[in-house]
C-alpha atoms as a PDB file:
ATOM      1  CA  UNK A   1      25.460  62.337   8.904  1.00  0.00           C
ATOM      2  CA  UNK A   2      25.851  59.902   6.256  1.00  0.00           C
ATOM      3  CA  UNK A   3      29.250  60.000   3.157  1.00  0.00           C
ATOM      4  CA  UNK A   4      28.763  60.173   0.215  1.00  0.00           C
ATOM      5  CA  UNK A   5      29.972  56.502   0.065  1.00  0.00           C
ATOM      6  CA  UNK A   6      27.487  55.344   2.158  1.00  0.00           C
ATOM      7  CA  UNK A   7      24.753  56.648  -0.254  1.00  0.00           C
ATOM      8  CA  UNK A   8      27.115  55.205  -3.429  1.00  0.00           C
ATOM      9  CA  UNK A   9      26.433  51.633  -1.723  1.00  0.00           C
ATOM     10  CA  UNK A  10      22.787  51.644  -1.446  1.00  0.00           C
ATOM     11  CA  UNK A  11      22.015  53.616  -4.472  1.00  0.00           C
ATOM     12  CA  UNK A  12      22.345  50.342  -6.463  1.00  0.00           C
ATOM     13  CA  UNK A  13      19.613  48.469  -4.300  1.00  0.00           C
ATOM     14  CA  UNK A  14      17.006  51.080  -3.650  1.00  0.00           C
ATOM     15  CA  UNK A  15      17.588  51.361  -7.886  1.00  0.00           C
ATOM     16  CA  UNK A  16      16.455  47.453  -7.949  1.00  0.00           C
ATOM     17  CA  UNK A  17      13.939  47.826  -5.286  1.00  0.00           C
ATOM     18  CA  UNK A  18      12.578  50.345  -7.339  1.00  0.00           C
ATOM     19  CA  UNK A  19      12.555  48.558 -10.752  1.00  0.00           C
ATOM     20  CA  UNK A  20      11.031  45.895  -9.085  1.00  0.00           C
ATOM     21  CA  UNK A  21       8.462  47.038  -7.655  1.00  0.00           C
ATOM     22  CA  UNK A  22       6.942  49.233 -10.416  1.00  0.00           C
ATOM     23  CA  UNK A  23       7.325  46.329 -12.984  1.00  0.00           C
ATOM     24  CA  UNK A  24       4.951  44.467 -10.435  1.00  0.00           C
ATOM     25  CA  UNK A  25       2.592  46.688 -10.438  1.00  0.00           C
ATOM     26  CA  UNK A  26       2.301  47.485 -14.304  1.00  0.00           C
ATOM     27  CA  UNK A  27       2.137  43.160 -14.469  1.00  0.00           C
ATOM     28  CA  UNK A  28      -0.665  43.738 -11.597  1.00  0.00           C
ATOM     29  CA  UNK A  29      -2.188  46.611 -13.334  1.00  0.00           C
ATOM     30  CA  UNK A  30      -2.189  44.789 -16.687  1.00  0.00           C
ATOM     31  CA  UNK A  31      -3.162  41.040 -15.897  1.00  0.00           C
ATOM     32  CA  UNK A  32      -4.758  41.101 -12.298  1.00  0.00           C
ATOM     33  CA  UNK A  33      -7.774  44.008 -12.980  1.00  0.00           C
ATOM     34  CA  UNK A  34      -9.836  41.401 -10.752  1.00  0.00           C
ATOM     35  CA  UNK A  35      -7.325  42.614  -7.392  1.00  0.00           C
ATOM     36  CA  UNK A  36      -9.320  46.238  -7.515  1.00  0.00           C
ATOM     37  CA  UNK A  37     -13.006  44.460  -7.249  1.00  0.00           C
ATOM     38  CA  UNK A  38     -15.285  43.264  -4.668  1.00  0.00           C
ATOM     39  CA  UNK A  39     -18.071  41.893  -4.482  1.00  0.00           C
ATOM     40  CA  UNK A  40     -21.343  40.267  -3.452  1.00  0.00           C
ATOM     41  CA  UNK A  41     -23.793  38.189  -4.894  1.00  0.00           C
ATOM     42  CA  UNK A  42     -27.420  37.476  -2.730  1.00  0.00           C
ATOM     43  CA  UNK A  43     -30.333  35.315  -4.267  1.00  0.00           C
ATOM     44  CA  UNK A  44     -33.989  36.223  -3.447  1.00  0.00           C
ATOM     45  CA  UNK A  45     -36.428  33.216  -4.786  1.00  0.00           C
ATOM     46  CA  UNK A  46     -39.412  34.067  -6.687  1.00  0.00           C
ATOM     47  CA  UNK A  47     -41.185  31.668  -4.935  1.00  0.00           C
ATOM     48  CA  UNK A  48     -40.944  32.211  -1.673  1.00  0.00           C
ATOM     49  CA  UNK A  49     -39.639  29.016   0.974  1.00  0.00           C
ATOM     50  CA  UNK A  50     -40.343  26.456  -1.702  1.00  0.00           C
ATOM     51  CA  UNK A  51     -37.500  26.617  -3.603  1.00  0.00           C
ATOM     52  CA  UNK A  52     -34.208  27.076  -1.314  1.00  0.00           C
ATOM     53  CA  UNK A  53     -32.116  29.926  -1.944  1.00  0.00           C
ATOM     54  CA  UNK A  54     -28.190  29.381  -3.330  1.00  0.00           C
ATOM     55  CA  UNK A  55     -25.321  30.552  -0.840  1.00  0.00           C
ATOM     56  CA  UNK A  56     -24.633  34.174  -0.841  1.00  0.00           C
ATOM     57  CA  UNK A  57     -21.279  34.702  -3.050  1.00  0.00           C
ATOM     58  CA  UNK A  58     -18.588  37.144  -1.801  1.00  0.00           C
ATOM     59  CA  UNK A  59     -15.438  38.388  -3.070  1.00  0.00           C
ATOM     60  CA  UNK A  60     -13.301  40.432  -0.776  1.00  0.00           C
ATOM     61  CA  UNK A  61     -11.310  43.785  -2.156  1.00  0.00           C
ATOM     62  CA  UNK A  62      -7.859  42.801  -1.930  1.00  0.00           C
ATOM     63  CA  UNK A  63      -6.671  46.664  -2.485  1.00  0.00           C
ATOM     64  CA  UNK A  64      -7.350  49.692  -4.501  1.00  0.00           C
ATOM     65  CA  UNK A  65      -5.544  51.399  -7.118  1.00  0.00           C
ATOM     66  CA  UNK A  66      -4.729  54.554  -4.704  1.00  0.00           C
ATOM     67  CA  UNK A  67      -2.736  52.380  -2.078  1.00  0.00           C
ATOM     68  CA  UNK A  68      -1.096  50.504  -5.101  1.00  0.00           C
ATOM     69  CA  UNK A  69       0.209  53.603  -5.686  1.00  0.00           C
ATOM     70  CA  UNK A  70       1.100  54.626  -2.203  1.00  0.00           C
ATOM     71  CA  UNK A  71       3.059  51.480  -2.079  1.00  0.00           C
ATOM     72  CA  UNK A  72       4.898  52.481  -5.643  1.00  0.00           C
ATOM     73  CA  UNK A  73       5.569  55.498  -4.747  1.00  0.00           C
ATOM     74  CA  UNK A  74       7.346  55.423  -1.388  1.00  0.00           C
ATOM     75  CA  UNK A  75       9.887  52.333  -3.240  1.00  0.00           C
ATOM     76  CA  UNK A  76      10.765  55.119  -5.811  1.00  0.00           C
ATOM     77  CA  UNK A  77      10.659  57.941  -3.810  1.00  0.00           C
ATOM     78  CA  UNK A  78      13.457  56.420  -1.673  1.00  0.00           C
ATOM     79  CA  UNK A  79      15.514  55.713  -5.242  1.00  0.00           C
ATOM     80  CA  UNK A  80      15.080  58.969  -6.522  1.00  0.00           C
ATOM     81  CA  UNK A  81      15.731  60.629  -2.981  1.00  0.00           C
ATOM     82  CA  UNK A  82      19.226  58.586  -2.840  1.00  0.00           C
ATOM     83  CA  UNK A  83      19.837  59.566  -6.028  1.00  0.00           C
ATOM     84  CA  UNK A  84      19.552  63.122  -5.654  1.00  0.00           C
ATOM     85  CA  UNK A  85      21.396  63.262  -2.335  1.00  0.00           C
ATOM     86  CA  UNK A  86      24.376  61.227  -4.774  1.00  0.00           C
ATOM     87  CA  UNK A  87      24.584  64.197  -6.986  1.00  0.00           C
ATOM     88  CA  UNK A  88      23.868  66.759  -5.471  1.00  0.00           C
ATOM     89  CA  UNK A  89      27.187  66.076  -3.297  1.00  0.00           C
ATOM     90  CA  UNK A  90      28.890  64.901  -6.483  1.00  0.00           C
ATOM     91  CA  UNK A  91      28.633  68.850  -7.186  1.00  0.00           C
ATOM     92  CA  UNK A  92      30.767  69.779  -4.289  1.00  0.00           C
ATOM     93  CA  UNK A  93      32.924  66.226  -3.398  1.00  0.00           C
ATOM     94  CA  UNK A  94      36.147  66.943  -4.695  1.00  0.00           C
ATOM     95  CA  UNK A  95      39.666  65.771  -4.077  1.00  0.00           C
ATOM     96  CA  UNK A  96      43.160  66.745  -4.852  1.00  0.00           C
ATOM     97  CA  UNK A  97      45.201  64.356  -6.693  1.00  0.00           C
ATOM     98  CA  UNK A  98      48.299  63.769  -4.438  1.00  0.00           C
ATOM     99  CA  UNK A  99      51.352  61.620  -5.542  1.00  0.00           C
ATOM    100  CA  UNK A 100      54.768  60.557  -2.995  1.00  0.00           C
ATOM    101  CA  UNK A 101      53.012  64.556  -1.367  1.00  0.00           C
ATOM    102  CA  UNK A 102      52.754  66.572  -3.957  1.00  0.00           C
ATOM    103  CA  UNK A 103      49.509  67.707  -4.924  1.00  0.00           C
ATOM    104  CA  UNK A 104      49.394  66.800  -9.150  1.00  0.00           C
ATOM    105  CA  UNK A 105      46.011  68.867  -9.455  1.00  0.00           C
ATOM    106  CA  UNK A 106      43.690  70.202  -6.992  1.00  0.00           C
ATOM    107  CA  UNK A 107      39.431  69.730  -6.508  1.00  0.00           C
ATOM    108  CA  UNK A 108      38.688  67.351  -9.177  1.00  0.00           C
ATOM    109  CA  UNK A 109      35.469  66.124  -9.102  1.00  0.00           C
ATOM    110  CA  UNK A 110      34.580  62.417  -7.478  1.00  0.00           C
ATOM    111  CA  UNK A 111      32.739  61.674 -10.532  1.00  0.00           C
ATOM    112  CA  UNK A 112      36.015  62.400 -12.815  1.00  0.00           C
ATOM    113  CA  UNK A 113      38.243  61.058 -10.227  1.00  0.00           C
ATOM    114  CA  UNK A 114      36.124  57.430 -10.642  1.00  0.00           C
ATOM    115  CA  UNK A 115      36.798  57.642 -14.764  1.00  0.00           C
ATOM    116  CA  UNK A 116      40.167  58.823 -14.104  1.00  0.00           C
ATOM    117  CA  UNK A 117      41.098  55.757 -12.146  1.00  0.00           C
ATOM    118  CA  UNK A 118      39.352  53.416 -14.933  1.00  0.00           C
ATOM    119  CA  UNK A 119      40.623  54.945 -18.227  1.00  0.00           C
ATOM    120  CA  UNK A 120      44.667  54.956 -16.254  1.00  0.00           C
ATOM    121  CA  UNK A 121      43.829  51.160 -15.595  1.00  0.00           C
ATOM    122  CA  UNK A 122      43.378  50.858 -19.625  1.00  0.00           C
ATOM    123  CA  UNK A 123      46.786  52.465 -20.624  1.00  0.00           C
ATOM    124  CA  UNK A 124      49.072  49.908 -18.811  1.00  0.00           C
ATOM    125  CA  UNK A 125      48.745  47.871 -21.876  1.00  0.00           C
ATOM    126  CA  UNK A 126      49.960  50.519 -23.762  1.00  0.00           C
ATOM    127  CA  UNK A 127      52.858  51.081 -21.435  1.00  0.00           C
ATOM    128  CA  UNK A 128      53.840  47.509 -20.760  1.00  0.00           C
ATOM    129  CA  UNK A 129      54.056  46.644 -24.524  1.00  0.00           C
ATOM    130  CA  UNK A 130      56.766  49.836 -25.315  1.00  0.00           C
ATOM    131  CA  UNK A 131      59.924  48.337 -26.802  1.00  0.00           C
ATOM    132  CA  UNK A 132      63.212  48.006 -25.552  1.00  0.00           C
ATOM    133  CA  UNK A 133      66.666  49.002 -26.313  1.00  0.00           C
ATOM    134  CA  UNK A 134      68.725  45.728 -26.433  1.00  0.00           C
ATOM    135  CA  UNK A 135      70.937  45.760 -23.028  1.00  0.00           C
ATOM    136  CA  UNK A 136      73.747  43.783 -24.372  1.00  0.00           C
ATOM    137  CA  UNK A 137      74.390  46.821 -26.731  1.00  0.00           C
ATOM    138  CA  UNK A 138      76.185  50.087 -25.249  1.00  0.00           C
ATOM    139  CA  UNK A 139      74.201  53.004 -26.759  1.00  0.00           C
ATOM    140  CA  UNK A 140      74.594  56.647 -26.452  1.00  0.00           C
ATOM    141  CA  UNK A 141      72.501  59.673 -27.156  1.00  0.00           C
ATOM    142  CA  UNK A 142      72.102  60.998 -30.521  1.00  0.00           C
ATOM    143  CA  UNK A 143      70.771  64.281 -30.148  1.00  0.00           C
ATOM    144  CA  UNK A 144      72.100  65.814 -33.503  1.00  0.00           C
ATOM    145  CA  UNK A 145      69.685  62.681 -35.180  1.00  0.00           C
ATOM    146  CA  UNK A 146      66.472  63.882 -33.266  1.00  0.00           C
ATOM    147  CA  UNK A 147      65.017  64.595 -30.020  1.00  0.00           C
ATOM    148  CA  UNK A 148      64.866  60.753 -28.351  1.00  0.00           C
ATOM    149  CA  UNK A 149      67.326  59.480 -30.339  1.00  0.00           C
ATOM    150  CA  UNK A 150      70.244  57.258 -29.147  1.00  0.00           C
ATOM    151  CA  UNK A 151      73.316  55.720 -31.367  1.00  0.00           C
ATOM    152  CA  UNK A 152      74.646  52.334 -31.175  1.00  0.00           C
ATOM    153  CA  UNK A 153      78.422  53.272 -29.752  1.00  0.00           C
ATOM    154  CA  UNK A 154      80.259  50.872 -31.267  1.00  0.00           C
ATOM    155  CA  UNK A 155      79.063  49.833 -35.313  1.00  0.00           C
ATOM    156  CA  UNK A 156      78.331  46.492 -36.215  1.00  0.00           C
ATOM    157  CA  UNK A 157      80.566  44.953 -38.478  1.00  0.00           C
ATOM    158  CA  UNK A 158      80.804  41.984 -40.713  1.00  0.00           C
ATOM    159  CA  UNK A 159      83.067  40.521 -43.437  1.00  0.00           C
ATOM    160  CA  UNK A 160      82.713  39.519 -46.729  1.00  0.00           C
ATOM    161  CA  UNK A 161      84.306  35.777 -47.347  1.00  0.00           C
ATOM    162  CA  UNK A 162      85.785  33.914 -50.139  1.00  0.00           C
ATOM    163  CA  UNK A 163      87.257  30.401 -50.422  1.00  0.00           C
ATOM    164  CA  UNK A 164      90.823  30.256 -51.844  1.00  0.00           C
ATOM    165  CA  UNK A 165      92.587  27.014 -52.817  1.00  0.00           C
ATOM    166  CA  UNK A 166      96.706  26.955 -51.205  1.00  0.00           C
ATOM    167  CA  UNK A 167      99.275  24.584 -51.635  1.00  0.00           C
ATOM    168  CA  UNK A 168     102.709  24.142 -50.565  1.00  0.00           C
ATOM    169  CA  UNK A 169     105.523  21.781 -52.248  1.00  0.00           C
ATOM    170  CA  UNK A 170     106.379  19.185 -49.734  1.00  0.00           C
ATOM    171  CA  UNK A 171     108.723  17.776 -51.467  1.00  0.00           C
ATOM    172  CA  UNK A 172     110.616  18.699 -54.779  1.00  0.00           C
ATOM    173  CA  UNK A 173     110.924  16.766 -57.897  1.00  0.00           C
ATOM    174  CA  UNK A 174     113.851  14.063 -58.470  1.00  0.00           C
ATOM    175  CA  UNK A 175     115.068  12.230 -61.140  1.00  0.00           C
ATOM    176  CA  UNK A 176     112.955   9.117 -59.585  1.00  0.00           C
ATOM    177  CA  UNK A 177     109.808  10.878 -57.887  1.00  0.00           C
ATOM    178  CA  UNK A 178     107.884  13.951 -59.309  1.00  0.00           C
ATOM    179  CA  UNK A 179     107.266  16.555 -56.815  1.00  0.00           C
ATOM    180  CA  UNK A 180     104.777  16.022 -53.924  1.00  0.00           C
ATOM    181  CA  UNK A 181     102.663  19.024 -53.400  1.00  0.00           C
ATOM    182  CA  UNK A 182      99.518  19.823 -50.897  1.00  0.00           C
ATOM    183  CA  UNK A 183      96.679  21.472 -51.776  1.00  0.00           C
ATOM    184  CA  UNK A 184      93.908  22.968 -49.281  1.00  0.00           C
ATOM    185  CA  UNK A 185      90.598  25.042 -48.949  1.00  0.00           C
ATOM    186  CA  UNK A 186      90.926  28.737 -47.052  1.00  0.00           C
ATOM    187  CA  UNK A 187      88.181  31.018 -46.108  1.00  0.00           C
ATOM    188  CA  UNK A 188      89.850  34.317 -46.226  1.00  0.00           C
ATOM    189  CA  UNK A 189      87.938  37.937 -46.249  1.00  0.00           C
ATOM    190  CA  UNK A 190      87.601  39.821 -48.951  1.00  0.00           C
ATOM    191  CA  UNK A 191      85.874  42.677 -47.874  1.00  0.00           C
ATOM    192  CA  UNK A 192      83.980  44.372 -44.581  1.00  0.00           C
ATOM    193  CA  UNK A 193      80.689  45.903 -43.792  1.00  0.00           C
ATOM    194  CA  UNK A 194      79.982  48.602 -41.190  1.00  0.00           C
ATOM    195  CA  UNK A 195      76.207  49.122 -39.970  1.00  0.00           C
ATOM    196  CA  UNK A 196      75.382  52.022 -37.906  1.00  0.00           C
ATOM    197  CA  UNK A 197      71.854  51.809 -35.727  1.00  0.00           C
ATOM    198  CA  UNK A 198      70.182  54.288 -34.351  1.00  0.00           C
ATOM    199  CA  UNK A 199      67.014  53.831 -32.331  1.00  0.00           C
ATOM    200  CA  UNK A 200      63.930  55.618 -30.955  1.00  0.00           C
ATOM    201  CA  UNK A 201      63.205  52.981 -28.252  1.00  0.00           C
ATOM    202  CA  UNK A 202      63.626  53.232 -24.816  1.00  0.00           C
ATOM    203  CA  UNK A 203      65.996  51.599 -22.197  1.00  0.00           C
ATOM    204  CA  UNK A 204      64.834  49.043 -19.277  1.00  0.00           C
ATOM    205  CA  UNK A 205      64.532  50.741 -16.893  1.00  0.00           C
ATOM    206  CA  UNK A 206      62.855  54.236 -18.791  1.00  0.00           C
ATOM    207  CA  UNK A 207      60.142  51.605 -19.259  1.00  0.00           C
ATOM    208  CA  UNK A 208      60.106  50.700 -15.272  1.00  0.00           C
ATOM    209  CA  UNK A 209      60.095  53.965 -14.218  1.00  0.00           C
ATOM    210  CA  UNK A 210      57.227  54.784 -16.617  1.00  0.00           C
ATOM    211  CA  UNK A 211      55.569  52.294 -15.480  1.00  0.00           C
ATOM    212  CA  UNK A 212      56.046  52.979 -12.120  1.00  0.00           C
ATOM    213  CA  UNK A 213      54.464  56.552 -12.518  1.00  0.00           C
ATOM    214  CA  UNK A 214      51.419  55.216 -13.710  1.00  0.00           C
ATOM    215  CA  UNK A 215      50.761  53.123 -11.103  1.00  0.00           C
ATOM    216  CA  UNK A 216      51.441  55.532  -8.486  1.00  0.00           C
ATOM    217  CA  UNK A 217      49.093  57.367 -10.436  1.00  0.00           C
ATOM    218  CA  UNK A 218      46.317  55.262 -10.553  1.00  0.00           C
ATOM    219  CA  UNK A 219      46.691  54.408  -7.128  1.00  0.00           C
ATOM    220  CA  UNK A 220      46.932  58.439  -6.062  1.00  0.00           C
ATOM    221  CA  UNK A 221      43.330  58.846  -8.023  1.00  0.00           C
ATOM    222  CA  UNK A 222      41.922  56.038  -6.189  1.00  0.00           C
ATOM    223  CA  UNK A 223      42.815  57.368  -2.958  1.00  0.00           C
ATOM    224  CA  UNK A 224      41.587  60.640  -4.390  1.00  0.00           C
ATOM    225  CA  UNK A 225      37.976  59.305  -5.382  1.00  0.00           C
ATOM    226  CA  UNK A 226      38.288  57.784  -1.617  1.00  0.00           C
ATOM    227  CA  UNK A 227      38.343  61.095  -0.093  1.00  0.00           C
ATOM    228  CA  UNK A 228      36.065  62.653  -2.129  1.00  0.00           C
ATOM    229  CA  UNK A 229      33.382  60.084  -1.751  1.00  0.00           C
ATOM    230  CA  UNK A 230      33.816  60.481   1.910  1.00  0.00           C
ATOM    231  CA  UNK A 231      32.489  64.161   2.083  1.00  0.00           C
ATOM    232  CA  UNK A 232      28.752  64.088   3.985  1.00  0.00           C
ATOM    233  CA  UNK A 233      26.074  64.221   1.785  1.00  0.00           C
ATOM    234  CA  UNK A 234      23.843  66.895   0.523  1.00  0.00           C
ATOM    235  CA  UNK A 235      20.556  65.959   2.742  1.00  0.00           C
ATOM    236  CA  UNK A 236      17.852  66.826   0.529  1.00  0.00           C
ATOM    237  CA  UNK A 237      14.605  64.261  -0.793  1.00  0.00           C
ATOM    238  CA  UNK A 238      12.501  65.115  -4.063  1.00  0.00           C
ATOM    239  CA  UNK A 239       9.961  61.680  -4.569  1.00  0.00           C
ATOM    240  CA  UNK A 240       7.456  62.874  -2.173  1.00  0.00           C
ATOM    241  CA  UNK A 241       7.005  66.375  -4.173  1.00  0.00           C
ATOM    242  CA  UNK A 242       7.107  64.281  -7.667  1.00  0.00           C
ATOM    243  CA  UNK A 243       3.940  62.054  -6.769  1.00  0.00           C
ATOM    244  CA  UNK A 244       2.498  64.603  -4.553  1.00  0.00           C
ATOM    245  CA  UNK A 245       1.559  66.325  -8.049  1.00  0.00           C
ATOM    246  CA  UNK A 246       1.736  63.102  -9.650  1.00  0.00           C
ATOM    247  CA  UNK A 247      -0.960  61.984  -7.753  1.00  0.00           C
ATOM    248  CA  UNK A 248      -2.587  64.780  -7.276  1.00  0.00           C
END
């Protein structure tokens, strides 16, 4: 018996083959009327043997209308047979979603198992663009600030500066020499600053791990959707009935 996999793969071709065939026969149907006639055209002369009679004219009936749509018809019987066999087994292929053994949730549908895997592919953005903590800075958690709060352990702190002129007398006055005396430029503080940070971000390797779940994730509903679409189909066919009363 055929999985539902097998059916996923051809669905897409028999959907062509079917497009494609009834858009040739609407352009047939439309533009070629001349396909459904045949057709003769035989001269008898007035005049008996004296006047010779032109060549019989004959156009064959390349096909009718009925077996146009016999040919239609068994093209999109096979789509929409396909098609129903697809969901019909969608309705019972499920799948529990397993990650490093343990079973996250159990029988989810193939169908939401395909989405899952595609809107878990879209977060990672998300995920990979989280902020943070610097590692050069020791940081500790700050519960009493909020939940996911952590406290830079040791303050920042700056100083306030101020240049100051010094001197010191070299040498004292005499009689003969006045004193010599040296003068210079000091930065000295003249006050401090203390700045506390606190931070909602998270560390390295929070992010990692994070990260690391959702890929195990998306790789757990993957091989989810894998199993599920591997259930045997639901054999059952529908086109056939449709264009039996279609067609009367």
């Amino acid at each position: 018996m055929a999985k539902l996999h097998e059916v996923l793969a051809v669905e897409p071709e028999r959907e062509k083959v079917s497009r494609k065939v009834t858009e040739e026969a609407t352009k047939t149907f439309h533009d070629k009327g001349q396909m459904f006639l045949g057709s003769q055209r035989s001269w008898h002369m007035f005049d008996g043997e004296a006047t010779e009679a032109p060549p019989t004219e004959y156009q064959a009936l390349a096909t009718t209308v009925p077996d146009k749509l016999r040919w239609v018809a068994k093209a999109v019987s096979q789509y929409f047979d396909v098609n129903l066999q697809k969901e019909a087994t969608n309705q019972t292929a499920v799948a529990d979603l397993i990650v490093n053994d343990v079973a996250i949730a159990k029988d989810l549908p193939a169908t939401f198992l395909l989405g899952l895997e595609s809107k878990l592919t879209k977060l990672r953005p998300m995920y990979e663009a989280i902020p943070v903590l610097p590692p050069s800075v020791e940081w500790r958690d700050a519960p009493e600030l909020g939940a996911g709060v952590r406290q830079m352990v040791h303050p920042e702190k700056k100083y306030k500066t101020a240049k100051t002129f010094q001197h010191k007398t070299l040498y004292d006055a005499t009689k003969e020499h006045p004193a010599q005396i040296e003068r210079w430029e000091e930065t000295i503080n003249v006050g401090e600053s203390t700045r506390d940070v606190w931070s909602g971000m998270l560390t390295t390797a929070e992010k990692a791990d994070l990260l690391g779940r959702l890929d195990a994730l998306t790789q757990a509903a993957k091989r989810a959707r894998q199993r599920a679409n591997n259930i045997t189909i639901v054999k059952r066919s529908v086109g056939a009935q449709l264009f039996n009363y279609l067609h009367g």
